[in-house]
C-alpha atoms as a PDB file:
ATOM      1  CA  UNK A   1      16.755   7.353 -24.268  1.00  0.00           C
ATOM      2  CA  UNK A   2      15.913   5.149 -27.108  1.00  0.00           C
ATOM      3  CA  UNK A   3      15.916   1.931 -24.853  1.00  0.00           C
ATOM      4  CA  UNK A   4      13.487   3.756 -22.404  1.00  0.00           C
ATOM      5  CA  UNK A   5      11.147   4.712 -25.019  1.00  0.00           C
ATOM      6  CA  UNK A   6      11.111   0.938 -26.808  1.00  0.00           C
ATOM      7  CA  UNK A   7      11.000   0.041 -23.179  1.00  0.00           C
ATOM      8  CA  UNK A   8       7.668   1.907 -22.772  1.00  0.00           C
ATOM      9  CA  UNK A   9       6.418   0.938 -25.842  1.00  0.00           C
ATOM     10  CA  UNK A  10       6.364  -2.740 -24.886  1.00  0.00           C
ATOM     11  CA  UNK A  11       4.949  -2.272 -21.734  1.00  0.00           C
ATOM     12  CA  UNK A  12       1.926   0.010 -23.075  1.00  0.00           C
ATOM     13  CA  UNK A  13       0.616  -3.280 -24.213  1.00  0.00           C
ATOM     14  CA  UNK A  14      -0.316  -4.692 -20.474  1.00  0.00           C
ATOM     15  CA  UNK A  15      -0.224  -1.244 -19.075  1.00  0.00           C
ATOM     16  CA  UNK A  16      -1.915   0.554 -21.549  1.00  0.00           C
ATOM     17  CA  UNK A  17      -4.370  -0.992 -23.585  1.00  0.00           C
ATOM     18  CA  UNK A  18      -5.416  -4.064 -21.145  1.00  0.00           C
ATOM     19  CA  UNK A  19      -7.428  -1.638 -18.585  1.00  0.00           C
ATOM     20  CA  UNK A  20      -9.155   0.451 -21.121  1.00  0.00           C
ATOM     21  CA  UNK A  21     -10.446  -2.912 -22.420  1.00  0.00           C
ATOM     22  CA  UNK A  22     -11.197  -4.121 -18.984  1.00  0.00           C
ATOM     23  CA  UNK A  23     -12.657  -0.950 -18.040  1.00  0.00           C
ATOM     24  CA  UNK A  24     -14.742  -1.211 -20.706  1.00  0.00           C
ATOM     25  CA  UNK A  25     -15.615  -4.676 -20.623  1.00  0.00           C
ATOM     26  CA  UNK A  26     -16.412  -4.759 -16.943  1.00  0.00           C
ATOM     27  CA  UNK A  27     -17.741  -1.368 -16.395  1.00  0.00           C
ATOM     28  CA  UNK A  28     -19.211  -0.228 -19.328  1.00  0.00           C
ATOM     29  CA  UNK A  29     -17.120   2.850 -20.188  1.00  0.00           C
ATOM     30  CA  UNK A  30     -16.759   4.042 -23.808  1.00  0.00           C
ATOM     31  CA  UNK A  31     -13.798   4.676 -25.127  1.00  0.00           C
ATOM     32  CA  UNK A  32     -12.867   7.987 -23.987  1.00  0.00           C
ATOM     33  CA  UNK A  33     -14.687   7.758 -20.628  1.00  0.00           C
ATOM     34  CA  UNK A  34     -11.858   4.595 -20.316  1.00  0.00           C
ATOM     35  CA  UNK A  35      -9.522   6.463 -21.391  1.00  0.00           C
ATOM     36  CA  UNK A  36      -9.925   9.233 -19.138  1.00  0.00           C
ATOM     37  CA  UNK A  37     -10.154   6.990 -15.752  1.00  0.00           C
ATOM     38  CA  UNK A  38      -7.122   5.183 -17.189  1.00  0.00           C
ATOM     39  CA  UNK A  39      -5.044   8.006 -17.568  1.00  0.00           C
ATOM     40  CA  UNK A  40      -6.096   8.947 -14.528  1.00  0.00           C
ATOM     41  CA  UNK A  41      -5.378   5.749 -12.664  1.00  0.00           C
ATOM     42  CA  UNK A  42      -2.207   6.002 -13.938  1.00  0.00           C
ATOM     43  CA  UNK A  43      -1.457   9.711 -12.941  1.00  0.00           C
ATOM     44  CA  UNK A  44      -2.486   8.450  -9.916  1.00  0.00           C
ATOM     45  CA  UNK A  45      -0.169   5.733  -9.480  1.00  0.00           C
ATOM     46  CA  UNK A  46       2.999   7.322 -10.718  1.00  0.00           C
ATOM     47  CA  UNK A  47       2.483  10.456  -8.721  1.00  0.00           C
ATOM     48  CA  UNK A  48       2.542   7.884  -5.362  1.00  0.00           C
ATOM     49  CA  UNK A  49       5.008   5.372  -6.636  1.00  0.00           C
ATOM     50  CA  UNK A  50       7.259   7.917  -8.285  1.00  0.00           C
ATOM     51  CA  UNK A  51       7.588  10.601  -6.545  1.00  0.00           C
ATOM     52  CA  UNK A  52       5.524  10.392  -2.750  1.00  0.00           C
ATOM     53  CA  UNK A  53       7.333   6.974  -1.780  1.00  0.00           C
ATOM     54  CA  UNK A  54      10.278   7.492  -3.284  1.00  0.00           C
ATOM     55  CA  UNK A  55      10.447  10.818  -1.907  1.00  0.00           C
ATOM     56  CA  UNK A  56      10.004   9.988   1.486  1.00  0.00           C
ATOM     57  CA  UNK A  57      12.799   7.435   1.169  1.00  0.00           C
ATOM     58  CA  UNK A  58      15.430   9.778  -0.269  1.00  0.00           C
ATOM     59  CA  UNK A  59      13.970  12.208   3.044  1.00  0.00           C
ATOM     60  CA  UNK A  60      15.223   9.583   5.972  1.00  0.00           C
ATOM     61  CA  UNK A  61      17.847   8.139   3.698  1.00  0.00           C
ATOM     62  CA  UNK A  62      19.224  12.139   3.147  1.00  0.00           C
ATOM     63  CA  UNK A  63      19.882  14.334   6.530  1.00  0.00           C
ATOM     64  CA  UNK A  64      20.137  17.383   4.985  1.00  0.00           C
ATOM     65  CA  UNK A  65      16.807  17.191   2.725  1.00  0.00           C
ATOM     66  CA  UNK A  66      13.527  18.198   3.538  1.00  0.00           C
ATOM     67  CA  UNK A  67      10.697  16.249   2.533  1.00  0.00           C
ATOM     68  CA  UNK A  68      10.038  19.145   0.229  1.00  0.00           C
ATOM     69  CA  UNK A  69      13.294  18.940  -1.402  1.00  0.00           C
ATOM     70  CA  UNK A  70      13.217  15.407  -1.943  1.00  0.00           C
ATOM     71  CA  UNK A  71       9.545  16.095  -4.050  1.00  0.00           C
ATOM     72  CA  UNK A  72      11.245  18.472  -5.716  1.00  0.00           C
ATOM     73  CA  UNK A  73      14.724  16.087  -6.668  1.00  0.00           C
ATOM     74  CA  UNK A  74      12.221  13.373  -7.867  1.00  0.00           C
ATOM     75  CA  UNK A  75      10.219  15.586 -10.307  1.00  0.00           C
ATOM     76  CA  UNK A  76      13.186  17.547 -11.984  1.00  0.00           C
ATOM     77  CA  UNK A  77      15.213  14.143 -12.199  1.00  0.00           C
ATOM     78  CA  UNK A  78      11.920  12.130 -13.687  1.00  0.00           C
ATOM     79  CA  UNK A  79      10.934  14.881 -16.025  1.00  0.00           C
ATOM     80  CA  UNK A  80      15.091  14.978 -17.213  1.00  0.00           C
ATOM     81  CA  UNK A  81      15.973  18.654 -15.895  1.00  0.00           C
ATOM     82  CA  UNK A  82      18.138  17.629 -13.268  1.00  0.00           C
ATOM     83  CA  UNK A  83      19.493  20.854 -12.314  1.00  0.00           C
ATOM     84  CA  UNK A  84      22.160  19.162  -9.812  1.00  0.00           C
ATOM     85  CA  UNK A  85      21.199  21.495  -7.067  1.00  0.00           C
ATOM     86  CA  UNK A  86      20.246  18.334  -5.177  1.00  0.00           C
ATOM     87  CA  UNK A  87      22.575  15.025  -5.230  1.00  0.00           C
ATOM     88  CA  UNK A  88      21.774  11.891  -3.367  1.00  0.00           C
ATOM     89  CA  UNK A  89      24.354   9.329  -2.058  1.00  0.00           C
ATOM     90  CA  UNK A  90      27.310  12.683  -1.984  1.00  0.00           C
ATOM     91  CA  UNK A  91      28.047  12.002   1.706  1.00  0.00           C
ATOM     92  CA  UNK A  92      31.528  10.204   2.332  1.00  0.00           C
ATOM     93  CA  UNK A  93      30.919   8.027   4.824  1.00  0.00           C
ATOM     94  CA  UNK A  94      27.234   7.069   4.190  1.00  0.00           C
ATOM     95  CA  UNK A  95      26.581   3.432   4.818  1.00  0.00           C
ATOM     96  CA  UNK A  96      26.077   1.271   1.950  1.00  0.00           C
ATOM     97  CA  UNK A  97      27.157   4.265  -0.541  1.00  0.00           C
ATOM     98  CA  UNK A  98      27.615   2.455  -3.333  1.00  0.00           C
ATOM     99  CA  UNK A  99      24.087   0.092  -3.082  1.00  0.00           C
ATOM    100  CA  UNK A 100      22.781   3.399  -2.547  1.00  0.00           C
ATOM    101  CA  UNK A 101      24.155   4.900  -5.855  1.00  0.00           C
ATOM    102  CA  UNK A 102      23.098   1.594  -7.917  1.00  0.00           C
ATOM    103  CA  UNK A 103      19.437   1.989  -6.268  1.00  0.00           C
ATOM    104  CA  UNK A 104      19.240   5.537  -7.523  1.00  0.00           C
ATOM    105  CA  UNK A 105      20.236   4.656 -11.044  1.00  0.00           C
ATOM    106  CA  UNK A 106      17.945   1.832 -10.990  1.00  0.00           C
ATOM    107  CA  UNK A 107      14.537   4.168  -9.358  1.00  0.00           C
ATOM    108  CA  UNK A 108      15.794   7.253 -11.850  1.00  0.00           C
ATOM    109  CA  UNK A 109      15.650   4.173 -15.408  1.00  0.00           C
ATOM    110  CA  UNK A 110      12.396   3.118 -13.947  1.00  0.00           C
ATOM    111  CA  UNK A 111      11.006   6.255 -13.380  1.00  0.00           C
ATOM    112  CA  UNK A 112      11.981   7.709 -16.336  1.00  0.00           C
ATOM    113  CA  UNK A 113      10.176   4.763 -18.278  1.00  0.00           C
ATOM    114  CA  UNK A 114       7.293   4.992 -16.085  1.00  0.00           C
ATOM    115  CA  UNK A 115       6.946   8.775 -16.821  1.00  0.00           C
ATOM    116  CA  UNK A 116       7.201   8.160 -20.858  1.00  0.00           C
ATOM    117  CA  UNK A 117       4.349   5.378 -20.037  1.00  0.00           C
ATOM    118  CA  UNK A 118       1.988   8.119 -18.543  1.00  0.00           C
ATOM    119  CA  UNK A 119       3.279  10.296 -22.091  1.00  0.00           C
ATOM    120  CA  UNK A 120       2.425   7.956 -24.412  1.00  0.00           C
ATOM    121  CA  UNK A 121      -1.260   7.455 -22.074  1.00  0.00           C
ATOM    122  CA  UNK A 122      -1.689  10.853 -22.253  1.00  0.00           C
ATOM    123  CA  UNK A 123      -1.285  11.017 -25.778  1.00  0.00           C
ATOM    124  CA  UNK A 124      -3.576   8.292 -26.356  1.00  0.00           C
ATOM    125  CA  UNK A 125      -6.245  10.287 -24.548  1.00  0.00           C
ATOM    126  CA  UNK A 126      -5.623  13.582 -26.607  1.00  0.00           C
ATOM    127  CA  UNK A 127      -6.163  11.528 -30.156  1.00  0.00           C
ATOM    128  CA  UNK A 128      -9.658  10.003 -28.470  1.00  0.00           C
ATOM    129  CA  UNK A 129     -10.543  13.295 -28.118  1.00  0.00           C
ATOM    130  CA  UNK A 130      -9.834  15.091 -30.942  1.00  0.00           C
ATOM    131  CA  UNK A 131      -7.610  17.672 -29.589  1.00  0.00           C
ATOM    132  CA  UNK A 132      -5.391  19.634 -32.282  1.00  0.00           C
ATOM    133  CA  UNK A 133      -1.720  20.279 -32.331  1.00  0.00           C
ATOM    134  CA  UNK A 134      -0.490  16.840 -30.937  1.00  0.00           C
ATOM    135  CA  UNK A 135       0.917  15.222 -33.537  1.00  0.00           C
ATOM    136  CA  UNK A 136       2.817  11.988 -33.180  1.00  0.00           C
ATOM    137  CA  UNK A 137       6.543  11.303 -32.340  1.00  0.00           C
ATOM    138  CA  UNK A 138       8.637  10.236 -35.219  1.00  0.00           C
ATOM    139  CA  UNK A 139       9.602   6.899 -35.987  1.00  0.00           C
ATOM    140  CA  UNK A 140      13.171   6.211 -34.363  1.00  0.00           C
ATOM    141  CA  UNK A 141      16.117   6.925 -36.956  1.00  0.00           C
ATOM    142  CA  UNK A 142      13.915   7.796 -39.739  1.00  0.00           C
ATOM    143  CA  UNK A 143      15.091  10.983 -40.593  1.00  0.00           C
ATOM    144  CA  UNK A 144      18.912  11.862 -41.262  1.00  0.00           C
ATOM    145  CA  UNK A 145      19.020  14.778 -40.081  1.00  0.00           C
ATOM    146  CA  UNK A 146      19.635  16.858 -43.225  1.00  0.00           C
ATOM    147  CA  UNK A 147      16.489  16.195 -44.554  1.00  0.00           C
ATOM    148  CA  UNK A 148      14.341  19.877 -44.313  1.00  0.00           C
ATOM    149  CA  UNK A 149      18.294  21.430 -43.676  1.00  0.00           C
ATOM    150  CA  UNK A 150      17.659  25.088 -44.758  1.00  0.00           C
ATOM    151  CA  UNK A 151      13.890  25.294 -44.541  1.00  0.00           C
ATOM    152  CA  UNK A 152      14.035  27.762 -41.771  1.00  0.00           C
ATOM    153  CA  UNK A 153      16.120  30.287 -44.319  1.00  0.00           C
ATOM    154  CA  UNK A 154      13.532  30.601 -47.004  1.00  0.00           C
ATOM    155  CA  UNK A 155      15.056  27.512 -49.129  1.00  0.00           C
ATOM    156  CA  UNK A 156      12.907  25.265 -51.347  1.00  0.00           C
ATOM    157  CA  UNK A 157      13.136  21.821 -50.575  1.00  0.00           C
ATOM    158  CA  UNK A 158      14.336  20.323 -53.897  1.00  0.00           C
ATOM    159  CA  UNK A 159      11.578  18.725 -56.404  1.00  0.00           C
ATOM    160  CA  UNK A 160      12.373  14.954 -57.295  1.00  0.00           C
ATOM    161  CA  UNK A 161      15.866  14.054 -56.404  1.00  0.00           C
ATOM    162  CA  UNK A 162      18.952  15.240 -56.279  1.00  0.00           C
ATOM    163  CA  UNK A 163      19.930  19.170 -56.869  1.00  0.00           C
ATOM    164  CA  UNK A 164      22.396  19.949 -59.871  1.00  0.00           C
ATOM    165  CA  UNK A 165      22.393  16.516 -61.705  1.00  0.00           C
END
C-alpha cells in the first residue's frame, strides 16, 4: 500500500496540479472553479477507464458474469473490499489463464493507484473550499505506534519525557 500511495503522489504532479494550472491559464477558472472541473474530469475518467471498460472486458472474458456483476467486482476490488464473492480467471481450462491472472494483478495495482489519485484530488478540492473535518493523512512511518497508547482509557500523555526517571 505504501508503494501505491508514493506511486500516486508522484503522479499528482502531471495529473494533478498541471490541469488546474492549464485550466486556469487557458480558461480563466479560479482556483476552486479548476478545481472542481478537475476533479470532475477525473471522476469522469476513472469511472470509464476503471470500472465501464474494464468491466465490460471481465463480462465477455467471464461466462458466468453479468455485466452487472462485473461493475460490481471492479468497485469492491478498486475501493479494497474484495469480498471474494466474485473471482476472475477460476475456470480450469480458460485459455491463456495465467496472462489472464497477471492482467488482473496488473488492472487491480493500476486501479488501485488511480483510485488514491482521484483521493488525494478530492482532498485537494475539500481544503480549496474550506470544508471541516478533513484533515490530512500522516506522514508515512512517523508515528511508532505507541505514541497516544492509552489515551482512549482516560491516561495522561506524559509531560516532557520519559515516565518514572
Amino acid at each position: 500500500m505504501f508503494l501505491l500511495t508514493a506511486t500516486a503522489r508522484h503522479l499528482a504532479g502531471p495529473l494533478a496540479h498541471r490541469p488546474r494550472g492549464y485550466l486556469q491559464a487557458r480558461w480563466g477558472y479560479g482556483r476552486r472553479g479548476a478545481a472542481r472541473a478537475h476533479l470532475l474530469g477525473l471522476l469522469t475518467l476513472t469511472l470509464v477507464l476503471l470500472v465501464l471498460l474494464p468491466a465490460a472486458t471481465f463480462c465477455l472474458l467471464e461466462p458466468t458474469w453479468s455485466y452487472l456483476d462485473a461493475v460490481y467486482f471492479c468497485v469492491i476490488s478498486l475501493c479494497t473490499v474484495g469480498f471474494g464473492d466474485l473471482v476472475p480467471a477460476r475456470q480450469a481450462r480458460q485459455p491463456l489463464r495465467q496472462l489472464y491472472q497477471v492482467g488482473v494483478a496488473v488492472y487491480l495495482l493500476l486501479g488501485v493507484t488511480g483510485v488514491l489519485l482521484l483521493a488525494q484530488t478530492f482532498g485537494h478540492v475539500a481544503e480549496l473550499h474550506g470544508v471541516p473535518g478533513l484533515a490530512p493523512a500522516p506522514a508515512p512511518g512517523g508515528a511508532d505506534g505507541e505514541e497516544g497508547a492509552g489515551l482512549l482509557e482516560g491516561d495522561k500523555p506524559p509531560r516532557g519525557g520519559r515516565r518514572g526517571g
